[in-house]
C-alpha atoms as a PDB file:
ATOM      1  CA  UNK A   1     -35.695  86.928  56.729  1.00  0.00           C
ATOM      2  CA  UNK A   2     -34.135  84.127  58.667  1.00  0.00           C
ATOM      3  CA  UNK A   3     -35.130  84.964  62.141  1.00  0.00           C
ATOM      4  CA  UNK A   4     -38.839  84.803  60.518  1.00  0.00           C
ATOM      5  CA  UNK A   5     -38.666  81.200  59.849  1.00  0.00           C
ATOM      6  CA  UNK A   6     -40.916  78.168  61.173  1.00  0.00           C
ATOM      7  CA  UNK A   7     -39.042  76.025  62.466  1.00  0.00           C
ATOM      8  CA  UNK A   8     -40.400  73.553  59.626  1.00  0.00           C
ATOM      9  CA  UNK A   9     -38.486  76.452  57.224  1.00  0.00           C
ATOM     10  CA  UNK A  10     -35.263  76.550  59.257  1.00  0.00           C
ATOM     11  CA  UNK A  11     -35.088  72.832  59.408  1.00  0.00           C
ATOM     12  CA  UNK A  12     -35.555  72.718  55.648  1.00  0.00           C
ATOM     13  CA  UNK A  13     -33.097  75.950  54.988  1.00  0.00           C
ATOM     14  CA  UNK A  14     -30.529  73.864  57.110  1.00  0.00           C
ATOM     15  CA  UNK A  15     -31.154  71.060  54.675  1.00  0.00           C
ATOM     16  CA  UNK A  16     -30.617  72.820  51.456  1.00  0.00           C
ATOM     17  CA  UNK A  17     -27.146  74.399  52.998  1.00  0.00           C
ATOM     18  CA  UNK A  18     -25.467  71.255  54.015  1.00  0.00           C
ATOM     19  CA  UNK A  19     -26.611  69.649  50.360  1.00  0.00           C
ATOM     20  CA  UNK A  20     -25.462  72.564  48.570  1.00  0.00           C
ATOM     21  CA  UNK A  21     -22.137  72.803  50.576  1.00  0.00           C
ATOM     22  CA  UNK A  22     -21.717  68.443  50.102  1.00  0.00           C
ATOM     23  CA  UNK A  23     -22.123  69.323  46.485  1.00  0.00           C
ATOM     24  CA  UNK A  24     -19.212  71.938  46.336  1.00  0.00           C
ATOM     25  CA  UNK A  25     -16.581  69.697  48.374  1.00  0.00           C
ATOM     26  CA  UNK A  26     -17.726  66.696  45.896  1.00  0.00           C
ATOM     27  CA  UNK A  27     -17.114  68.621  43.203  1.00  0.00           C
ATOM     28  CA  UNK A  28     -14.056  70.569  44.340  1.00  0.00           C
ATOM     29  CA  UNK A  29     -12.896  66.775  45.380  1.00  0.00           C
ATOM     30  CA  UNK A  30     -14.026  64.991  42.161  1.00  0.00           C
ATOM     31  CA  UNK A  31     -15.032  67.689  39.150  1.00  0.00           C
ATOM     32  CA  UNK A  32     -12.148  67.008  37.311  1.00  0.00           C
ATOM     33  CA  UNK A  33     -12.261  63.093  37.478  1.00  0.00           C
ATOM     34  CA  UNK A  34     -13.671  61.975  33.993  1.00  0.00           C
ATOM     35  CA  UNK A  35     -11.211  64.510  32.358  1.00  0.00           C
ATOM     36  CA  UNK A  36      -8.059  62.704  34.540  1.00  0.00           C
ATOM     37  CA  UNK A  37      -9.463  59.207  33.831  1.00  0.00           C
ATOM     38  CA  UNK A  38      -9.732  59.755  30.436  1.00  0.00           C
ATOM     39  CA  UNK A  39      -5.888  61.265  29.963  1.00  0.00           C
ATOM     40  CA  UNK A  40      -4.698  58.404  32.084  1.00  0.00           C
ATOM     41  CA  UNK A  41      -6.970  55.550  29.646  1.00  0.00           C
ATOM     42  CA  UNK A  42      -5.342  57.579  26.969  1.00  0.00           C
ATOM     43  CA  UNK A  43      -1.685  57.566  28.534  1.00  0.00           C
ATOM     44  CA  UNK A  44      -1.506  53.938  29.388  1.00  0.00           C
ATOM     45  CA  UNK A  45      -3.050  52.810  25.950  1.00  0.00           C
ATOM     46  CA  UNK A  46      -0.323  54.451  23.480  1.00  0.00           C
ATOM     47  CA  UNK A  47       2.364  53.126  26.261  1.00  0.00           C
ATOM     48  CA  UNK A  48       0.580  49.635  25.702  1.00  0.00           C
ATOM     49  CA  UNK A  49       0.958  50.295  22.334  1.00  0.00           C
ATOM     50  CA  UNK A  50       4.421  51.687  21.641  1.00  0.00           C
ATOM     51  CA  UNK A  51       5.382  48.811  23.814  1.00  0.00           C
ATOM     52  CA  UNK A  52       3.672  46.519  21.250  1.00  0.00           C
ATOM     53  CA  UNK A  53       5.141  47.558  18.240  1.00  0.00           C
ATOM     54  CA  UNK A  54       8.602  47.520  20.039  1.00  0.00           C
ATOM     55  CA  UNK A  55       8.579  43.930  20.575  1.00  0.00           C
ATOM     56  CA  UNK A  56       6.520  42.892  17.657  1.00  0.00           C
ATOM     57  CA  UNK A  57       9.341  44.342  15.530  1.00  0.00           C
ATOM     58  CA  UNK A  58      12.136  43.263  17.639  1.00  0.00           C
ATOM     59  CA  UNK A  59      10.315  39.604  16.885  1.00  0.00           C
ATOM     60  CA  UNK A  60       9.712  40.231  13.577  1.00  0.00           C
ATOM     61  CA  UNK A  61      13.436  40.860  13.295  1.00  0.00           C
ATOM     62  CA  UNK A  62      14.515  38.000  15.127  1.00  0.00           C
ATOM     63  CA  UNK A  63      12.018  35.621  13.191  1.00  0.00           C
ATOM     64  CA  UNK A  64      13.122  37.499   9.634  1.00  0.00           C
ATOM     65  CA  UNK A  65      17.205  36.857  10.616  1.00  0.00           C
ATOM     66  CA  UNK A  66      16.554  33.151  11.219  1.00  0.00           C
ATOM     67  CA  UNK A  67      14.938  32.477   8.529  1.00  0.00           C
ATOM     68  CA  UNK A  68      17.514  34.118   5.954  1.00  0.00           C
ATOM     69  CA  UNK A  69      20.073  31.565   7.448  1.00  0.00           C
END
């Protein structure tokens, strides 16, 4: 079927190939992106937070000893 082809045809065929193949390297490069940015949002924001509650008790237990002196 492809050596029937105008050349309009071919020139279009050639068209949809390199599309289709841009859109499997972009998604073999970036498919997975919204799931990683979303586990790394997720990572940094219960470090954030462990980190928070760290220090706000190791305040709140410097602020509770010096005020039962």
């Amino acid at each position: 079927m492809a050596d029937t082809l105008t050349r309009s045809q071919s020139e279009l065929d050639n068209v949809l190939f390199d599309a289709t193949d841009q859109q499997r390297t972009f998604d073999a490069n970036y498919g997975d992106a919204i799931y990683t940015i979303r586990r790394k949002i997720v990572h940094e924001a219960t470090i954030a937070t462990t980190a928070g509650l760290v220090l706000g008790g190791l305040l709140g237990a410097l602020v509770g000893s010096r005020r039962r002196r």
